[in-house]
Protein backbone atom coordinates (compact mmCIF):
# COMPACT_ATOMS: atom_id res chain seq x y z
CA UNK A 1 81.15 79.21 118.76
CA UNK A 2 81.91 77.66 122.37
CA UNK A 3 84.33 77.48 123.89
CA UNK A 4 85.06 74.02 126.49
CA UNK A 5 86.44 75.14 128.95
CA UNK A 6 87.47 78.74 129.61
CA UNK A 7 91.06 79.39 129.65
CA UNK A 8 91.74 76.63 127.71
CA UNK A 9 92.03 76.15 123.93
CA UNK A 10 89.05 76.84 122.47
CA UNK A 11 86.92 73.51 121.41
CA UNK A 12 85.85 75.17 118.33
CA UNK A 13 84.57 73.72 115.21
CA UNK A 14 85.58 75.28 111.73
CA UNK A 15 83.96 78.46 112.38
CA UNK A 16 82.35 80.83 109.33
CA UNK A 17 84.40 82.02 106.33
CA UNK A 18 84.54 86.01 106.53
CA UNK A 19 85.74 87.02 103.09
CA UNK A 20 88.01 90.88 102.61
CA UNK A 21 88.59 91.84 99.48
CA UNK A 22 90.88 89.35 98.57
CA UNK A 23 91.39 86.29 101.38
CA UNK A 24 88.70 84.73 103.76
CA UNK A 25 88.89 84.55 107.31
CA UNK A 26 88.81 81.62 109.06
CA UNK A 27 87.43 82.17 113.07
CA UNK A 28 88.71 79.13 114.15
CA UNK A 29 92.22 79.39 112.73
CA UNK A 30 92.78 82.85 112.65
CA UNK A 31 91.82 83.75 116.15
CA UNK A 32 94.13 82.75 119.38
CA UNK A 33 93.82 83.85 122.99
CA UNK A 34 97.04 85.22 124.29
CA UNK A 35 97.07 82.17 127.11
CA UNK A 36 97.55 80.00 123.89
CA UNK A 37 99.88 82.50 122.35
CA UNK A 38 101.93 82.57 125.61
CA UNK A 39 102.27 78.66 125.80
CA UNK A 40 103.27 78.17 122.09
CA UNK A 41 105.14 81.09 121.28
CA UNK A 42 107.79 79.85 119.63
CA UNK A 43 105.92 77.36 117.31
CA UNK A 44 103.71 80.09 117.02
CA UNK A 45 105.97 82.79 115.56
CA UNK A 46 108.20 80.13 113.42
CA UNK A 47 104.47 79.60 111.89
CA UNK A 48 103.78 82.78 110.53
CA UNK A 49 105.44 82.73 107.16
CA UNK A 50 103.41 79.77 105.90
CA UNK A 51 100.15 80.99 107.30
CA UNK A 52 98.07 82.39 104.17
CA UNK A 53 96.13 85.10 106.51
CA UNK A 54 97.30 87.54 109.91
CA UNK A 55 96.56 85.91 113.47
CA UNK A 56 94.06 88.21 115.52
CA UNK A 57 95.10 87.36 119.49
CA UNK A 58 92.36 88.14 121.96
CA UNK A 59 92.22 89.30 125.78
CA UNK A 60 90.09 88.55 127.67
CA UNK A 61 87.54 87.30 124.70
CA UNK A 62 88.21 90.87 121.89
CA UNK A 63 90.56 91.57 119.52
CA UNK A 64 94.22 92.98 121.03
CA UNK A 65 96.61 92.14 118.38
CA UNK A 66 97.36 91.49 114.84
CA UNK A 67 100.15 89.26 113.95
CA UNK A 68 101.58 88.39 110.99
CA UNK A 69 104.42 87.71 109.23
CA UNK A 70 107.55 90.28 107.71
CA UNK A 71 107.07 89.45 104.31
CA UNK A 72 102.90 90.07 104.70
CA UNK A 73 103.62 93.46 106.44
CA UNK A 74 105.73 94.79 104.16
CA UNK A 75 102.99 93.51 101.39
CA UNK A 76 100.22 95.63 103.01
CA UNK A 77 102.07 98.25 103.90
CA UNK A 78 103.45 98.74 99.72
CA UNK A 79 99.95 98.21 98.98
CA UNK A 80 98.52 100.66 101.11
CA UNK A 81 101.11 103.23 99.94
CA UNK A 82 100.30 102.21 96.44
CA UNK A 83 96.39 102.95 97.38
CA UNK A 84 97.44 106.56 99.35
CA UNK A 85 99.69 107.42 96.24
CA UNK A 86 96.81 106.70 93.43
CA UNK A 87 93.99 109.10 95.66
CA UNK A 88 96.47 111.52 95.81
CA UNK A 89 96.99 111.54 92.44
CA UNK A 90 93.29 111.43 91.52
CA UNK A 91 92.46 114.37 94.13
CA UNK A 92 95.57 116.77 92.27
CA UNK A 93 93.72 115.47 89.42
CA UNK A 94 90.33 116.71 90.35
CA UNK A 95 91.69 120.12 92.05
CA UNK A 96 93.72 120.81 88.35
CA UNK A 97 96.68 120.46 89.78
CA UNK A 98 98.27 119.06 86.34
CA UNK A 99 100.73 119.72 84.02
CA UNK A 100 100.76 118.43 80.48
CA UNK A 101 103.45 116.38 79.14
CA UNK A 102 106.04 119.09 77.36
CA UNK A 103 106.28 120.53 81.31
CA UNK A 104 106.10 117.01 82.87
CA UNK A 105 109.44 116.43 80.17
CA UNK A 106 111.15 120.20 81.11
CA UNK A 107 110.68 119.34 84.96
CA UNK A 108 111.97 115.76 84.69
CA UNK A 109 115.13 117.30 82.90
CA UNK A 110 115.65 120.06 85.41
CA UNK A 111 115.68 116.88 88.11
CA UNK A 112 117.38 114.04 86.42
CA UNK A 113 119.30 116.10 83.59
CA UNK A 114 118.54 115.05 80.04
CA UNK A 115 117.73 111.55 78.69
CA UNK A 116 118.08 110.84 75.24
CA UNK A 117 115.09 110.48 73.81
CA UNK A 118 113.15 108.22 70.93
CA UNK A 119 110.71 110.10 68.54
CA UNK A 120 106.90 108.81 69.05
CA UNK A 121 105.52 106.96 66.25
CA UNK A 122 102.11 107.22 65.44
């Protein structure tokens, strides 16, 4: 990857694809120096919501900043309270911190007061 001229836009071809778990990264696409973020803020920002993957801005050549849209935020940050919530769970699990499902129903009462409730077929 070089670069023309420095402080200019980078003269980059279509870098490598890095791949997470579940979108690839494109280094020419998904990286911008803050010079270029200054200069096209605006067309920039309005960008975000259609770009498929965060924009990593760089000073002086490393990583500084993630951007990314509101409605990608919010997805990671539901996901990675989903992820926190299910080790949680799995670590009560393995300390036998459970209850079974008679005292799961009693506690659930005591909280939300009764719910009717269907019989279980089997």
């Amino acid at each position: 990857m070089s670069k023309a001229t420095f402080g200019t836009k980078a003269a980059e071809s279509k870098g490598p694809r890095y791949t997470t778990a579940t979108r690839s990264f494109q280094v020419a696409e998904d990286i911008m120096p803050i010079a270029e973020l200054k200069a096209n803020l605006s067309a920039t920002i309005r960008g975000l919501e259609t770009r498929p993957r965060p924009l990593v801005i760089t000073l002086n050549g490393k990583p500084a900043a993630v951007v990314m849209s509101p409605r990608e935020f919010d997805r990671l940050t539901d996901e990675q309270r989903f992820v926190a919530a299910v080790h949680a769970g799995l670590a009560d699990g393995e300390a036998g911190r459970v209850i079974d499902d008679d005292e799961l129903g009693r506690q659930l009462d005591r909280r939300y007061g009764r719910l009717p409730r269907k019989p279980i077929v089997k």
